[in-house]
Structures are given as C-alpha cells and as structure tokens.
C-alpha atoms as a PDB file:
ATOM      1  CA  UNK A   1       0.000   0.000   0.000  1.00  0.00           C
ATOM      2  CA  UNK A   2       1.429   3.237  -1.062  1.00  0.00           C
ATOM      3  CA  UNK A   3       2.013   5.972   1.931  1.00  0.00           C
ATOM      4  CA  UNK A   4       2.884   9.270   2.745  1.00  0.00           C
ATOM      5  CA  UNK A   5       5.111  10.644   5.248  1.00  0.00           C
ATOM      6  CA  UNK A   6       6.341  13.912   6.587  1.00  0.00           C
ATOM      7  CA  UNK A   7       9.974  13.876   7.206  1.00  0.00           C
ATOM      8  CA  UNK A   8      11.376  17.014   9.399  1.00  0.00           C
ATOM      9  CA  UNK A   9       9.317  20.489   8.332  1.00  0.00           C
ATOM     10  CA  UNK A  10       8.927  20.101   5.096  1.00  0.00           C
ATOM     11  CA  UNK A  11       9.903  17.225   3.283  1.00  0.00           C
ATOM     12  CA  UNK A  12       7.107  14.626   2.049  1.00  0.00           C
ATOM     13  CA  UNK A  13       8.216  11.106   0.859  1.00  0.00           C
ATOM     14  CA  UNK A  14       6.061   8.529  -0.765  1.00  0.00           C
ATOM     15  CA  UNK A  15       6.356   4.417  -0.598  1.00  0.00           C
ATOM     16  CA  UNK A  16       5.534   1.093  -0.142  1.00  0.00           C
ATOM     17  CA  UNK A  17       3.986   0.709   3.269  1.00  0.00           C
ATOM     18  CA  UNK A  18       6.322  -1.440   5.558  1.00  0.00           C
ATOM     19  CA  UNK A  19       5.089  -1.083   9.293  1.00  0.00           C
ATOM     20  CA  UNK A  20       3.759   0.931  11.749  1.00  0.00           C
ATOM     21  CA  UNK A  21       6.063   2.375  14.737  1.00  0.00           C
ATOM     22  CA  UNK A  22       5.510   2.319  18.340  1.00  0.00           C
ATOM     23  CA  UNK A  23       5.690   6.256  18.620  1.00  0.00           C
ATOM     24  CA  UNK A  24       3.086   6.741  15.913  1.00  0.00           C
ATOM     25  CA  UNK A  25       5.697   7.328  13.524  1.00  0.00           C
ATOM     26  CA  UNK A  26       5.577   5.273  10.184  1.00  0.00           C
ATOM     27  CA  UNK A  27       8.067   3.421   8.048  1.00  0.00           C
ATOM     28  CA  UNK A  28       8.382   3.114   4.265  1.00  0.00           C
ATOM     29  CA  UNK A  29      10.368   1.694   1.802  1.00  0.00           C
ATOM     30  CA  UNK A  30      11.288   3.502  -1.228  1.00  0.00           C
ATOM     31  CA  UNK A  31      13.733   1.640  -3.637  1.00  0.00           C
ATOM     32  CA  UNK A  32      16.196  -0.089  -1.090  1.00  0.00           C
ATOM     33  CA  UNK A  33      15.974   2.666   1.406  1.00  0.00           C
ATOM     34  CA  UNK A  34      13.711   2.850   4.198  1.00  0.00           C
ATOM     35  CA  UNK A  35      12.388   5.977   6.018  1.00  0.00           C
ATOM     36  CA  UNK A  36      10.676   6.455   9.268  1.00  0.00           C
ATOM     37  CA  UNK A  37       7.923   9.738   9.399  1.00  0.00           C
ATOM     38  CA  UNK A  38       5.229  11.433  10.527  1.00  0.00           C
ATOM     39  CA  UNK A  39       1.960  10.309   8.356  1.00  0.00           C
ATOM     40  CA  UNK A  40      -0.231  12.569   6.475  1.00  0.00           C
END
C-alpha cells in the first residue's frame, strides 16, 4: 500500500507501506531505502 510521510518540516516522501512504529511514527520503503515519518 502506497504511503505518505512527513519527514522534518517540510519534506514529504512517498512508498511502499512497511510497518507501523511504536511512537506513531511510520516506516516506508522507497527503492532499497527505508524511512521512518510522521503520516499525512
């Protein structure tokens, strides 16, 4: 499932859905890299 985060203030990145975090945060893969942000 794609997803969006928000990454710091201003920065949005969009990927494959990979989990949810314990802090509310969420992580998604994009390519081989993985990033861990707020959802929108």
């Amino acid at each position: 499932m794609l997803s969006t985060i928000l990454i710091g203030t201003c920065v949005y990145v969009q990927g494959d859905f990979v989990q949810k975090l314990a802090n509310g945060r969420v992580r998604i893969r994009v390519g081989e890299r993985l990033f861990d942000g707020l959802p929108v």
